[in-house]
N, C-alpha and C. Protein backbone atom coordinates (compact mmCIF):
# COMPACT_ATOMS: atom_id res chain seq x y z
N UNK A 1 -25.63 3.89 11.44
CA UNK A 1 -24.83 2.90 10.72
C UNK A 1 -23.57 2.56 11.50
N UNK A 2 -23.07 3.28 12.03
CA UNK A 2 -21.66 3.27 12.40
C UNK A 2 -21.68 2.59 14.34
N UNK A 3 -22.69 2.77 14.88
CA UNK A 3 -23.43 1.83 15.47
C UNK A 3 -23.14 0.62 15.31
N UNK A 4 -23.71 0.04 14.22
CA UNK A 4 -23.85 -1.28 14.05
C UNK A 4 -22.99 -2.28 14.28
N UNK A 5 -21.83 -1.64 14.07
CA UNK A 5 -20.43 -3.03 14.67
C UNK A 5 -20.62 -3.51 16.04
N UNK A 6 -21.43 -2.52 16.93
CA UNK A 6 -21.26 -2.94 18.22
C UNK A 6 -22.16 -4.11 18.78
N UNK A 7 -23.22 -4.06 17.49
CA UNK A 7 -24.90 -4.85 18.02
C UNK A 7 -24.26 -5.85 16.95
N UNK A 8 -24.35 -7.36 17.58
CA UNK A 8 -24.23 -8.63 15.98
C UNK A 8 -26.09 -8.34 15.51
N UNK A 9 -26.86 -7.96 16.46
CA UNK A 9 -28.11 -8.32 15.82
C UNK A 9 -28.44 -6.81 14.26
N UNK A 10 -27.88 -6.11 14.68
CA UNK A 10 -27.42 -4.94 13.65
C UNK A 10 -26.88 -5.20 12.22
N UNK A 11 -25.32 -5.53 12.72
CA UNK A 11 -24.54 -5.60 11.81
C UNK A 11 -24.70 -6.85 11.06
N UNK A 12 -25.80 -8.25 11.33
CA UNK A 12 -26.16 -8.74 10.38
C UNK A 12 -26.91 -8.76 9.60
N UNK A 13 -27.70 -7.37 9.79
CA UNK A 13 -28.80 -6.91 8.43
C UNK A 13 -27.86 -5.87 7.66
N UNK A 14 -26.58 -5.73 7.77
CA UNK A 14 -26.18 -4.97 7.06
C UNK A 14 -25.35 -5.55 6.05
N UNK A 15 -25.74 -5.08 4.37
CA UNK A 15 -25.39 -5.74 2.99
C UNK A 15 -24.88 -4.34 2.39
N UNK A 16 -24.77 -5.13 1.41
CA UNK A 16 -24.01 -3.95 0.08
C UNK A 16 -24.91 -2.50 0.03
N UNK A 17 -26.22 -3.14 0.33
CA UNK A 17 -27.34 -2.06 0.36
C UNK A 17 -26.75 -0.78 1.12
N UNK A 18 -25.76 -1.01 2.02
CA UNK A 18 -25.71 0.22 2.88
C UNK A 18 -24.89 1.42 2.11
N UNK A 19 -24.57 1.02 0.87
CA UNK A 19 -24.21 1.74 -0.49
C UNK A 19 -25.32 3.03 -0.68
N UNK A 20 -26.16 2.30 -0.46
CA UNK A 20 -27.44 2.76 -1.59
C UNK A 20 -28.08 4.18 -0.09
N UNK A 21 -28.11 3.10 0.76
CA UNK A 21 -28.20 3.89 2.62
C UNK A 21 -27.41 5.24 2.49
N UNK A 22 -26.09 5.10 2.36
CA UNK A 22 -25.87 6.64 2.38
C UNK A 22 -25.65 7.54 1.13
N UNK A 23 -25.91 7.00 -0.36
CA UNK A 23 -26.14 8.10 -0.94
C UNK A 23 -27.44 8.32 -0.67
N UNK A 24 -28.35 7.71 -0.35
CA UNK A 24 -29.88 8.89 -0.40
C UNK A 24 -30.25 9.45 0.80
N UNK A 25 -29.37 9.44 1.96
CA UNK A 25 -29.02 10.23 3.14
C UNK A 25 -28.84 11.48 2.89
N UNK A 26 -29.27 12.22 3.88
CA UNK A 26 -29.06 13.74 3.58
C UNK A 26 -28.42 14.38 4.98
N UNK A 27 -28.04 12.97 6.05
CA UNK A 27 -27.59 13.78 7.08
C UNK A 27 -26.23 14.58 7.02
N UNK A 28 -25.72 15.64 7.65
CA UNK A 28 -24.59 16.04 7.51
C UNK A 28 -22.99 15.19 7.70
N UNK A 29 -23.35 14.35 8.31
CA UNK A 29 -22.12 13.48 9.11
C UNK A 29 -22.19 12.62 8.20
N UNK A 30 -22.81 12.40 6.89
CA UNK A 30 -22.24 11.33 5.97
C UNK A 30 -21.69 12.42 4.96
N UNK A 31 -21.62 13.51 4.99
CA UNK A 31 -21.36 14.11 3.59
C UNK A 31 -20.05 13.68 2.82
N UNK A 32 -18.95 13.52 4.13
CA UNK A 32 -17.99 13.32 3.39
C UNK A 32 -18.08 11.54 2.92
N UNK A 33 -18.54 10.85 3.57
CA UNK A 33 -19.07 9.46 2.67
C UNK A 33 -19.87 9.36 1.10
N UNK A 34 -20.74 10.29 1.29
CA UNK A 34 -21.03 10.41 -0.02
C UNK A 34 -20.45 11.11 -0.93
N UNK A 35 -19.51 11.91 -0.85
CA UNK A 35 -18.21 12.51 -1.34
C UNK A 35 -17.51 11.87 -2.02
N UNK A 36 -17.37 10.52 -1.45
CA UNK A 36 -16.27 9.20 -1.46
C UNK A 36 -16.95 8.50 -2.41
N UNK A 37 -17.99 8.06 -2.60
CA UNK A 37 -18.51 7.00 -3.05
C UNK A 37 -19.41 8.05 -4.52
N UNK A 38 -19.28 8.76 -4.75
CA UNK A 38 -19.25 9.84 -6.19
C UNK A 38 -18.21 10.03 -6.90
N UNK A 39 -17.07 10.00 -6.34
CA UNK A 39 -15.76 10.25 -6.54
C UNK A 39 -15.17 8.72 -7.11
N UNK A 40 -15.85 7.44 -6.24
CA UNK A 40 -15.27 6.01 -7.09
C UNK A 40 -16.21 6.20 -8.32
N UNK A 41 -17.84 6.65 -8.20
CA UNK A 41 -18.63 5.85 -9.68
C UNK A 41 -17.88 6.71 -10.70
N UNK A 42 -17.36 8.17 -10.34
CA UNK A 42 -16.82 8.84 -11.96
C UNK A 42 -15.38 8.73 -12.01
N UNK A 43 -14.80 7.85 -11.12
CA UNK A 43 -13.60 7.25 -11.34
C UNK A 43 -12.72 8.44 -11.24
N UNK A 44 -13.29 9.37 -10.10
CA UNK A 44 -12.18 10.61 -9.44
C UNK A 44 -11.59 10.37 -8.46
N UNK A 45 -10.61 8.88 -8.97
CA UNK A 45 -9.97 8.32 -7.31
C UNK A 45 -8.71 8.94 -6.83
N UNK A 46 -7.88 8.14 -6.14
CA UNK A 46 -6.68 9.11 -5.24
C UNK A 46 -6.00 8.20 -6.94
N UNK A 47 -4.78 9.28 -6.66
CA UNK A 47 -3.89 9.16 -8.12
C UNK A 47 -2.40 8.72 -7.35
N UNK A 48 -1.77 7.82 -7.62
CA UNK A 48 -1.02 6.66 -7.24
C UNK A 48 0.21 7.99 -7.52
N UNK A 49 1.22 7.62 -6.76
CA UNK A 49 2.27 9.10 -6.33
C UNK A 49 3.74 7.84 -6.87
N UNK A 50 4.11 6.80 -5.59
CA UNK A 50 5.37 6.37 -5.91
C UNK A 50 5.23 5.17 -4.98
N UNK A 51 6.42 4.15 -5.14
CA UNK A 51 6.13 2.78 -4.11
C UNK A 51 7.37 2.87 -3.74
N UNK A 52 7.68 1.88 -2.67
CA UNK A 52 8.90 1.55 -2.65
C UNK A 52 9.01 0.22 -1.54
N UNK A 53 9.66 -0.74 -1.86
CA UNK A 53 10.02 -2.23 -1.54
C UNK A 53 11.05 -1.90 -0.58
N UNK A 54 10.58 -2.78 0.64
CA UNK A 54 11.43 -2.20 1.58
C UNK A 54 12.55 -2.95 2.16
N UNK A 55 14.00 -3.32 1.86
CA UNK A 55 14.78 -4.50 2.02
C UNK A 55 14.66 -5.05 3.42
N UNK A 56 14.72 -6.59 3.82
CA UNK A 56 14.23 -6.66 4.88
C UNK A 56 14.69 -6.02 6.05
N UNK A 57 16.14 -6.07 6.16
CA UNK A 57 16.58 -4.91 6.95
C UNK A 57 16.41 -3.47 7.44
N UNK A 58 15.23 -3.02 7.07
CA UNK A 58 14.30 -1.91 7.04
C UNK A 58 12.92 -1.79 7.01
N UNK A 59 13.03 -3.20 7.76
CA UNK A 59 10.90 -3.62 8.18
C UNK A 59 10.80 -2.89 9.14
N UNK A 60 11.86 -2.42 10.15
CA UNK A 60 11.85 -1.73 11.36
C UNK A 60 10.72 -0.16 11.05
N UNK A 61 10.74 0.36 9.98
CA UNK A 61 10.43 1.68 9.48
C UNK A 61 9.24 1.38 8.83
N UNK A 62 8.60 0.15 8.79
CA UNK A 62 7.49 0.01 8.11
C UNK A 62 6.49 0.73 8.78
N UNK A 63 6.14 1.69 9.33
CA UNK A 63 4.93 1.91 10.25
C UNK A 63 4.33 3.35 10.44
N UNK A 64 3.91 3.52 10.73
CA UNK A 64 3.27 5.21 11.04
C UNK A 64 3.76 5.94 11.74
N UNK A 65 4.94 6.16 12.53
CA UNK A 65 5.65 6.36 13.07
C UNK A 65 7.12 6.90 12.35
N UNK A 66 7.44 6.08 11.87
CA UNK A 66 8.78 6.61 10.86
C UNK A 66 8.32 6.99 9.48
N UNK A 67 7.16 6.60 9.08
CA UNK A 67 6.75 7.04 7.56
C UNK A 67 5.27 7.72 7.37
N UNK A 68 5.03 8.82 7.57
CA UNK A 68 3.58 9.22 7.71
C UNK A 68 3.76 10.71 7.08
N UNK A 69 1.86 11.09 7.00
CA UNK A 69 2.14 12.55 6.10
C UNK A 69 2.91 13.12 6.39
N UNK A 70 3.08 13.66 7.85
CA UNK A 70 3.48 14.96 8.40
C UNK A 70 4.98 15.02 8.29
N UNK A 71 5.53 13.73 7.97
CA UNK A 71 6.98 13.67 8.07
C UNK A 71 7.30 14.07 6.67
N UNK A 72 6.36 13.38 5.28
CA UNK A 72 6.50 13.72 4.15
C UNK A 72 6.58 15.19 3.75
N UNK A 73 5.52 15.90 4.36
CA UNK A 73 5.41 17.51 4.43
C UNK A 73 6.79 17.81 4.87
N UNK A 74 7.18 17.54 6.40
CA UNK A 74 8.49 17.99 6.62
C UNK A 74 9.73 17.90 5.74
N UNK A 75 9.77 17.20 4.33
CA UNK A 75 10.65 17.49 3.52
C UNK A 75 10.35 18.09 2.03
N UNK A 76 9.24 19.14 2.10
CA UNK A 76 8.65 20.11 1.18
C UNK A 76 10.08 20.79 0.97
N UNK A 77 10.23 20.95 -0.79
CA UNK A 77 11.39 21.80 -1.14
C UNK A 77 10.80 23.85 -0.77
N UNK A 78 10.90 24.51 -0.74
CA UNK A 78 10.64 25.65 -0.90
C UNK A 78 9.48 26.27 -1.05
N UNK A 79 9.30 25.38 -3.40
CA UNK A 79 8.28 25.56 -3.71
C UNK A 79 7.33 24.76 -3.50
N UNK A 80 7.31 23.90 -2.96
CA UNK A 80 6.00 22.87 -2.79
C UNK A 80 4.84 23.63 -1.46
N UNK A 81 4.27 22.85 -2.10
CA UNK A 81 2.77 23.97 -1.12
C UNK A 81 1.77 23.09 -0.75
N UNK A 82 2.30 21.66 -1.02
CA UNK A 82 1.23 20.27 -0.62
C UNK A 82 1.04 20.74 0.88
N UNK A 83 0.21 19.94 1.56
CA UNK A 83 -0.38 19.12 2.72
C UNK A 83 -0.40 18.07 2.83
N UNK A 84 -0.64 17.66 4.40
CA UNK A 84 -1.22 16.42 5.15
C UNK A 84 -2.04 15.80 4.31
N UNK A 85 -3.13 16.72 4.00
CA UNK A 85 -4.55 16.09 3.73
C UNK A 85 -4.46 15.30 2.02
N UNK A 86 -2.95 16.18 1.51
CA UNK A 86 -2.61 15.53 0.18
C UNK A 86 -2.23 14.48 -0.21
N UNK A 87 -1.22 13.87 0.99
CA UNK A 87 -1.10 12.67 1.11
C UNK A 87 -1.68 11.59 1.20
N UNK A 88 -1.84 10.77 1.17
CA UNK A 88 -1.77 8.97 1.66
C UNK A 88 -1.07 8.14 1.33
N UNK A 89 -0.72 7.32 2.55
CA UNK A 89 0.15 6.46 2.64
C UNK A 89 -0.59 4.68 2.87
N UNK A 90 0.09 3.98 1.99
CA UNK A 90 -0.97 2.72 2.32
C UNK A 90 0.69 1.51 2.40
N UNK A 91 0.65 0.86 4.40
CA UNK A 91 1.27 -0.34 4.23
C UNK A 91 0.97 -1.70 3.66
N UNK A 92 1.50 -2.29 3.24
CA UNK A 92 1.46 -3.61 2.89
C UNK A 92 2.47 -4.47 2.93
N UNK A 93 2.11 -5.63 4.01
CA UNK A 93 3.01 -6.59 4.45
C UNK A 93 2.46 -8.02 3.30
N UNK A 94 2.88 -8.41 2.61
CA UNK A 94 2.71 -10.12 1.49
C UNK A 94 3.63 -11.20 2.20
N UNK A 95 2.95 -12.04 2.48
CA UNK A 95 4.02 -13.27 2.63
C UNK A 95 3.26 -14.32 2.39
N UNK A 96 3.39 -15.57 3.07
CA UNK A 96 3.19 -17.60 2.42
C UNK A 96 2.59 -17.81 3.81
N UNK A 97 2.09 -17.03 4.63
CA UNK A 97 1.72 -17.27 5.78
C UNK A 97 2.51 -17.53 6.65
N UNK A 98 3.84 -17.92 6.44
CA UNK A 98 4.86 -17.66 7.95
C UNK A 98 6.15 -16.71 7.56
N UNK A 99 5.54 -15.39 7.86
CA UNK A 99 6.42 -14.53 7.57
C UNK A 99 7.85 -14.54 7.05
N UNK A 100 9.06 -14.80 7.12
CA UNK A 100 9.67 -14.44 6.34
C UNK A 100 10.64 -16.09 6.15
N UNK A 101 9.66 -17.27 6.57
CA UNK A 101 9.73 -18.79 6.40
C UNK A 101 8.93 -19.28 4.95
N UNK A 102 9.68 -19.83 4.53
CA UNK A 102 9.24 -21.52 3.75
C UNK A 102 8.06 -22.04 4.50
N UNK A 103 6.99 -21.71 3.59
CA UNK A 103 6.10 -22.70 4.64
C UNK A 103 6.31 -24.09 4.06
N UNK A 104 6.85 -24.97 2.67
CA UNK A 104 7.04 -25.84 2.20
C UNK A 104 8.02 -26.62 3.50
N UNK A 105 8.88 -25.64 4.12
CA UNK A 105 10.24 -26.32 4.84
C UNK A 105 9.40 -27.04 6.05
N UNK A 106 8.19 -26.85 6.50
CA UNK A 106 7.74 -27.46 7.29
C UNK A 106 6.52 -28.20 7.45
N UNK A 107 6.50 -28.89 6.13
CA UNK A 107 5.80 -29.85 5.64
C UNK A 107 6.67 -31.06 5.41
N UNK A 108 5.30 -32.02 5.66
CA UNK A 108 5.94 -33.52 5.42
C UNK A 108 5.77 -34.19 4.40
N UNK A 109 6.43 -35.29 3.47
CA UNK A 109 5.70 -35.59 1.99
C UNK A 109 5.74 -37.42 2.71
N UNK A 110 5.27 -37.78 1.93
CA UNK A 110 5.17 -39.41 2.01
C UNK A 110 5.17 -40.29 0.54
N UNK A 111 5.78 -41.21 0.61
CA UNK A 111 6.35 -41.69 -1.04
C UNK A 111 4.66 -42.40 -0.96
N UNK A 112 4.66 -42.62 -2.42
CA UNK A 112 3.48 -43.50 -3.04
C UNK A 112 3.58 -45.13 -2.64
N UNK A 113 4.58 -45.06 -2.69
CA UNK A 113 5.40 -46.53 -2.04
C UNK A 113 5.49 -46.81 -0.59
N UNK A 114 5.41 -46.15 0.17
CA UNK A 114 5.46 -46.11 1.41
C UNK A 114 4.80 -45.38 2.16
N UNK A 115 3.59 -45.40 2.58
CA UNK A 115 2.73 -44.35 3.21
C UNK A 115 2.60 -44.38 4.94
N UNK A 116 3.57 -44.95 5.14
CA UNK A 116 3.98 -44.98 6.63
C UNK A 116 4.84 -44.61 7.02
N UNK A 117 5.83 -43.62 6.23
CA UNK A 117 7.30 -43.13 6.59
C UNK A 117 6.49 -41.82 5.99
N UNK A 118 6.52 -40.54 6.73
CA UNK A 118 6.79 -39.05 6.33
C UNK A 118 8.30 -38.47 6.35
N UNK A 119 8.23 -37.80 5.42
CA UNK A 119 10.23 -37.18 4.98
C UNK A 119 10.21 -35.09 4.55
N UNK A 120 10.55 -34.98 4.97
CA UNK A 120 10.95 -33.50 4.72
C UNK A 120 11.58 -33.43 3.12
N UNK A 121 11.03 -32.90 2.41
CA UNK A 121 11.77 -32.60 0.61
C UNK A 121 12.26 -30.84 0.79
N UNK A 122 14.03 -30.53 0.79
CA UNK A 122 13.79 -29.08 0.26
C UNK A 122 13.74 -28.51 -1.05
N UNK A 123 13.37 -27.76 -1.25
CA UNK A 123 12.47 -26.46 -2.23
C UNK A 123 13.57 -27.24 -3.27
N UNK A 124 15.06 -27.40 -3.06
CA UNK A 124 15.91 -27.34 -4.39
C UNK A 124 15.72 -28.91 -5.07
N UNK A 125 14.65 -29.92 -4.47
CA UNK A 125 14.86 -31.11 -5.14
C UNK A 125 13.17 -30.82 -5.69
N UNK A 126 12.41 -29.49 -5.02
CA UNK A 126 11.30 -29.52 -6.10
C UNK A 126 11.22 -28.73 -7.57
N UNK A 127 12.03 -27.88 -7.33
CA UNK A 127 12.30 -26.96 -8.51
C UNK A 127 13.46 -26.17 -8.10
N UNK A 128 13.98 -25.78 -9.02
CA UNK A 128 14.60 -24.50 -8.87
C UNK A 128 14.15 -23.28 -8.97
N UNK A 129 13.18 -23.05 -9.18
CA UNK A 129 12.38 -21.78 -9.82
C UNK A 129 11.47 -21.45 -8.29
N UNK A 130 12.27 -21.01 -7.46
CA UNK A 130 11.84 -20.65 -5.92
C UNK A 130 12.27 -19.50 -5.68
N UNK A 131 11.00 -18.86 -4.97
CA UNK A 131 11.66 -17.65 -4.27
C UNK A 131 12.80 -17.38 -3.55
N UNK A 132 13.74 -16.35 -3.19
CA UNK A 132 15.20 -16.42 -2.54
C UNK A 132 14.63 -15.87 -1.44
N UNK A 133 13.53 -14.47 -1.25
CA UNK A 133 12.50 -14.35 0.10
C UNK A 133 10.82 -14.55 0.01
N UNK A 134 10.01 -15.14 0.82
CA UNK A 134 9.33 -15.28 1.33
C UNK A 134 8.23 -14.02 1.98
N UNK A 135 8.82 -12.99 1.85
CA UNK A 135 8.25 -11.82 3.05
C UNK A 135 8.29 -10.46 1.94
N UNK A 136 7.51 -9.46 1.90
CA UNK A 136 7.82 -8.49 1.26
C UNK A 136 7.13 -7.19 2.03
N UNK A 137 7.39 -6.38 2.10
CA UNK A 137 6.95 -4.99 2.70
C UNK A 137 6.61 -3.59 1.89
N UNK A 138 5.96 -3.33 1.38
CA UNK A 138 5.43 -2.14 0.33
C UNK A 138 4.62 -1.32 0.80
N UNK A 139 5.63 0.05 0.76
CA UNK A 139 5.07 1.44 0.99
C UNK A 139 4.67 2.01 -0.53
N UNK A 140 3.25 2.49 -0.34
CA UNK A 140 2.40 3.05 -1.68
C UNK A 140 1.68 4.31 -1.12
N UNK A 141 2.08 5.47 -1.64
CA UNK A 141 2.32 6.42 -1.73
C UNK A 141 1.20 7.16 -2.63
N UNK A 142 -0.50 7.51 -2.00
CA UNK A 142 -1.01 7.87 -3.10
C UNK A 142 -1.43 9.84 -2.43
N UNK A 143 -2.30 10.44 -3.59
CA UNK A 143 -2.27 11.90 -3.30
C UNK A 143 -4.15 12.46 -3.71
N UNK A 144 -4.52 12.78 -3.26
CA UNK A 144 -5.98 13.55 -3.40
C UNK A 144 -5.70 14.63 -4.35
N UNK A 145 -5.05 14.94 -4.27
CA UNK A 145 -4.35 16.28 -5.56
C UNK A 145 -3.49 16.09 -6.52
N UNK A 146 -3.95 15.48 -7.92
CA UNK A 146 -3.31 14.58 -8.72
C UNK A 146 -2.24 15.85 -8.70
N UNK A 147 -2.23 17.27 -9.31
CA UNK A 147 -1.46 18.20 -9.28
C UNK A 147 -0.19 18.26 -8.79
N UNK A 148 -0.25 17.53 -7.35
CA UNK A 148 0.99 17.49 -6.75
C UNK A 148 1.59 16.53 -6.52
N UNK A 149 1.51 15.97 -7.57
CA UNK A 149 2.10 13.96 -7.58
C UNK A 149 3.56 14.63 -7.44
N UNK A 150 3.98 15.40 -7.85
CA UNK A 150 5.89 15.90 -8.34
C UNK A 150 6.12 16.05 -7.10
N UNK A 151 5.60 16.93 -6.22
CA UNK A 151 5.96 17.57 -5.11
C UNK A 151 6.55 16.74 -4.30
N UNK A 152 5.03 15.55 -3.97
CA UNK A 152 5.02 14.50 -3.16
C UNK A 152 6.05 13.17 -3.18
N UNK A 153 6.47 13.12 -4.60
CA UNK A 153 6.87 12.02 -4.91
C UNK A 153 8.73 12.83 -4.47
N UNK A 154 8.60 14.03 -5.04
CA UNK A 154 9.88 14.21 -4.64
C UNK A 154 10.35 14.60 -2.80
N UNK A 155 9.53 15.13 -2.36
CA UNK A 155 9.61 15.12 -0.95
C UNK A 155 9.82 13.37 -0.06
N UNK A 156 9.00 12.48 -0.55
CA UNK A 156 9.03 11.26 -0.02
C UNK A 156 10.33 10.86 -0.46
N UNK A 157 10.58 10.51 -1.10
CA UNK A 157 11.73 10.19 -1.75
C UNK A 157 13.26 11.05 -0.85
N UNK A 158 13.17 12.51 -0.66
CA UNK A 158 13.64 12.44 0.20
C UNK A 158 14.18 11.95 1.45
N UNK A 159 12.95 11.93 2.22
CA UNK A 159 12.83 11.30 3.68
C UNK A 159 13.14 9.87 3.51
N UNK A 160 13.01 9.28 2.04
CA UNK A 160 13.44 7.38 1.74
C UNK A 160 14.71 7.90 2.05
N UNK A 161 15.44 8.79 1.33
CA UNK A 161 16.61 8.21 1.29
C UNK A 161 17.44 8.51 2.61
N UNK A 162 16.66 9.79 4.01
CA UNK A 162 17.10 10.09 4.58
C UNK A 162 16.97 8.76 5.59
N UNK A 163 16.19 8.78 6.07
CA UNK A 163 15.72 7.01 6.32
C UNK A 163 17.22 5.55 6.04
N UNK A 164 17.32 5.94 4.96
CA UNK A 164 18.42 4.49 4.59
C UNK A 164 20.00 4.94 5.27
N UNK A 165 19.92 6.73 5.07
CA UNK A 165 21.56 7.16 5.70
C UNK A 165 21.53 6.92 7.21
N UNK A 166 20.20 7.33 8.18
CA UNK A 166 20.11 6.71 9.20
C UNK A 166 20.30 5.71 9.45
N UNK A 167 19.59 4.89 9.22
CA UNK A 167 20.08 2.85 8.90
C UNK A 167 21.43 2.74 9.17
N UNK A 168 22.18 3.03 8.38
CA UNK A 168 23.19 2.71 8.09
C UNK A 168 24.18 3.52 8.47
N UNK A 169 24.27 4.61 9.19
CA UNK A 169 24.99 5.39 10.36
C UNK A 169 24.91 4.67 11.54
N UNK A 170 23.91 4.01 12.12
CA UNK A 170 23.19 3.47 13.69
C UNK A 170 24.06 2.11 13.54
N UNK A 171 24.12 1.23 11.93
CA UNK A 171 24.59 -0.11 12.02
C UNK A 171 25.51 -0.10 10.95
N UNK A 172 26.14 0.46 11.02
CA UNK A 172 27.32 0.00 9.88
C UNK A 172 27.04 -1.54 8.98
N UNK A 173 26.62 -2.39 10.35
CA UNK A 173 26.37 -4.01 9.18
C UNK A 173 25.09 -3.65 8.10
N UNK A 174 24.92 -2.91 8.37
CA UNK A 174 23.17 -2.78 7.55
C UNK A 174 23.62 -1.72 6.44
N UNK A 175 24.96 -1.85 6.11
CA UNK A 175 25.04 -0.83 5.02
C UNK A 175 24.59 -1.40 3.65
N UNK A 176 24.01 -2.58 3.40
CA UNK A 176 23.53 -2.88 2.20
C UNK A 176 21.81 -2.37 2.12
N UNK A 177 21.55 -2.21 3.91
CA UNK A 177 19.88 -1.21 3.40
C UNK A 177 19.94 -0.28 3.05
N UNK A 178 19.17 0.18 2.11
CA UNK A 178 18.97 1.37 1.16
C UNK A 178 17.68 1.33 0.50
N UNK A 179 16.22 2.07 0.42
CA UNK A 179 15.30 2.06 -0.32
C UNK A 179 15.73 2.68 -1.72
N UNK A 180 15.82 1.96 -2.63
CA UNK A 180 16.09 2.29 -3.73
C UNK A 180 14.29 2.60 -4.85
N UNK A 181 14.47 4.19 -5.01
CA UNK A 181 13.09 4.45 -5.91
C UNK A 181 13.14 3.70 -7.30
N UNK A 182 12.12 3.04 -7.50
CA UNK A 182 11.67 2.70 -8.63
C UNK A 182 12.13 3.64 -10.10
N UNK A 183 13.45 3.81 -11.04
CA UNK A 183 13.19 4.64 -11.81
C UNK A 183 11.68 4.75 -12.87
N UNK A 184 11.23 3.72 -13.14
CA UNK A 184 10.36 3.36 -13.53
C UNK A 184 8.90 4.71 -13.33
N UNK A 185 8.96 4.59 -11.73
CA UNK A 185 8.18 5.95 -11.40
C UNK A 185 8.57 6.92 -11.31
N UNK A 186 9.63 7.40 -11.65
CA UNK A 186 10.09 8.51 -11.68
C UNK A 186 9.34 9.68 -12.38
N UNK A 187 8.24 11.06 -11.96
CA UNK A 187 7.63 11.84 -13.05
C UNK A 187 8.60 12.73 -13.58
N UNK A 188 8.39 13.25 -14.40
CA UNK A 188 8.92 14.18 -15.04
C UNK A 188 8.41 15.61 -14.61
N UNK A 189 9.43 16.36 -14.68
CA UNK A 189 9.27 18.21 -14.16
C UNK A 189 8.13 18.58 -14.73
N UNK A 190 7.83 17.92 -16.18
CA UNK A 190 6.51 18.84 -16.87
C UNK A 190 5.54 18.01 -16.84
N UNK A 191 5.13 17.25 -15.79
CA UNK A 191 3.77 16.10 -15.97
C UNK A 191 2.95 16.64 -16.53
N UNK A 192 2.06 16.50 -17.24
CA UNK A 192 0.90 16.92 -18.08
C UNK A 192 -0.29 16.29 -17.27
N UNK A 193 -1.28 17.49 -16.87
CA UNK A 193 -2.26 17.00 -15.92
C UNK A 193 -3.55 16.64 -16.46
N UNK A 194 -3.29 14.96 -16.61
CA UNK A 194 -4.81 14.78 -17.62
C UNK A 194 -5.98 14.66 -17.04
N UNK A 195 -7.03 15.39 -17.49
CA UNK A 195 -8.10 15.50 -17.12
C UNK A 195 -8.82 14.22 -16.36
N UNK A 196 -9.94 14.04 -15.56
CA UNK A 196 -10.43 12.77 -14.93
C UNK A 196 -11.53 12.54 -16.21
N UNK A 197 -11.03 11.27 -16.19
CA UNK A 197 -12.53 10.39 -17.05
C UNK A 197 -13.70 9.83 -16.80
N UNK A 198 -14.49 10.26 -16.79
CA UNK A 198 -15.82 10.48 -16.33
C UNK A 198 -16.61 9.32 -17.03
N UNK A 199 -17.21 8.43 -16.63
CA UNK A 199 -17.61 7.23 -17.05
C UNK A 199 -19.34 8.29 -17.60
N UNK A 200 -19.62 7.36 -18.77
CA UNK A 200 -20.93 8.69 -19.17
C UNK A 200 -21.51 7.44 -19.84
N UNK A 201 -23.56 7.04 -19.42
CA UNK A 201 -24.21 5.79 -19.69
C UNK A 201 -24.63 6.69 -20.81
N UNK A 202 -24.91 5.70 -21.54
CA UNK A 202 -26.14 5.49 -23.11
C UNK A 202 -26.96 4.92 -22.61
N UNK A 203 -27.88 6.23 -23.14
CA UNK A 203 -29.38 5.80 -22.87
C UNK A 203 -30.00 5.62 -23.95
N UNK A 204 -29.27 5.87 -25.21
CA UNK A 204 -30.04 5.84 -26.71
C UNK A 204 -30.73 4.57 -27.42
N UNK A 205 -29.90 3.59 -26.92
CA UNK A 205 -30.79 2.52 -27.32
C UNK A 205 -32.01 1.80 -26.64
């Protein structure tokens, strides 16, 4: 299977079917694939940890490099006993297709009245109800061990905020960057660890 990207004559017989291909595989080198794809049908997925919006002045840190497991581990309190393997980290860059531009600002309009003159309109004579940025950057923060959502969320959160004192030691002008955590996600010391819900068919009728 894993083959197949390299051949087009391959990888265009390959459909959704290849679902079906490695659960009834029994080779060893898919185990952990079929691991994966048991784990989505009973809805035993990764359990969402913490986010954080990254002001643009701190796109610099968007990357695997300044934000990855091993760095998260490196700010384990004492008691925490997570791992690498506990983590995941997922980037996400959103924008209008020209990064952190108006794509409206570089469009032309033409009156109904005149279709031989093109004119530039800005955003404030089409509405007011416009975005102030264009560009957004989101670090999402998920964990294989719902158990240690606390750990994780509080260790990352660390390294956020160690992250923003750097920033802003290196550039004094950049003292308005700061990743500010969502209180919103904030868990609580006593999370209550609810069981996974197991999707279960009727066959009775």
């Amino acid at each position: 299977i894993s083959q197949s990207i390299t051949s087009p004559h391959m990888y265009q017989s390959l459909t959704d079917e290849i679902v079906r291909d490695i659960e009834r595989s029994s080779a060893p080198e898919l185990r952990e694939a079929r691991d994966i794809i048991a784990r989505i049908h009973t809805r035993d997925i990764y359990k969402f940890v913490d986010e954080y919006i990254l002001p643009a002045d701190m796109a610099s840190i968007s990357n695997n490099t300044c934000i990855n497991e091993a760095k998260i581990v490196g700010y384990r309190s004492d008691n925490d006993d997570f791992v690498e393997r506990d983590v995941l980290i997922d980037f996400c860059l959103i924008h209008y297709g020209m990064r952190r531009d108006n794509p409206v600002d570089r469009i032309n309009f033409y009156s109904k009245y005149n279709t031989a003159e093109k004119f530039p309109i800005s955003s404030g004579l089409i509405s007011l109800c416009v975005p102030e940025k264009y560009e957004e950057r989101i670090i999402r923060i998920f964990t294989r061990t719902p158990s240690k959502r606390g750990q994780i969320q509080g260790a990352a959160r660390r390294l956020m905020e160690e992250l923003s004192s750097r920033i802003v030691a290196s550039s004094p002008s950049n003292s308005s960057a700061h990743i500010t955590p969502n209180r919103g996600l904030t868990l609580p010391n006593n999370l209550p660890q609810s069981p996974v819900k197991r999707r279960r068919l009727d066959f009775s009728m």
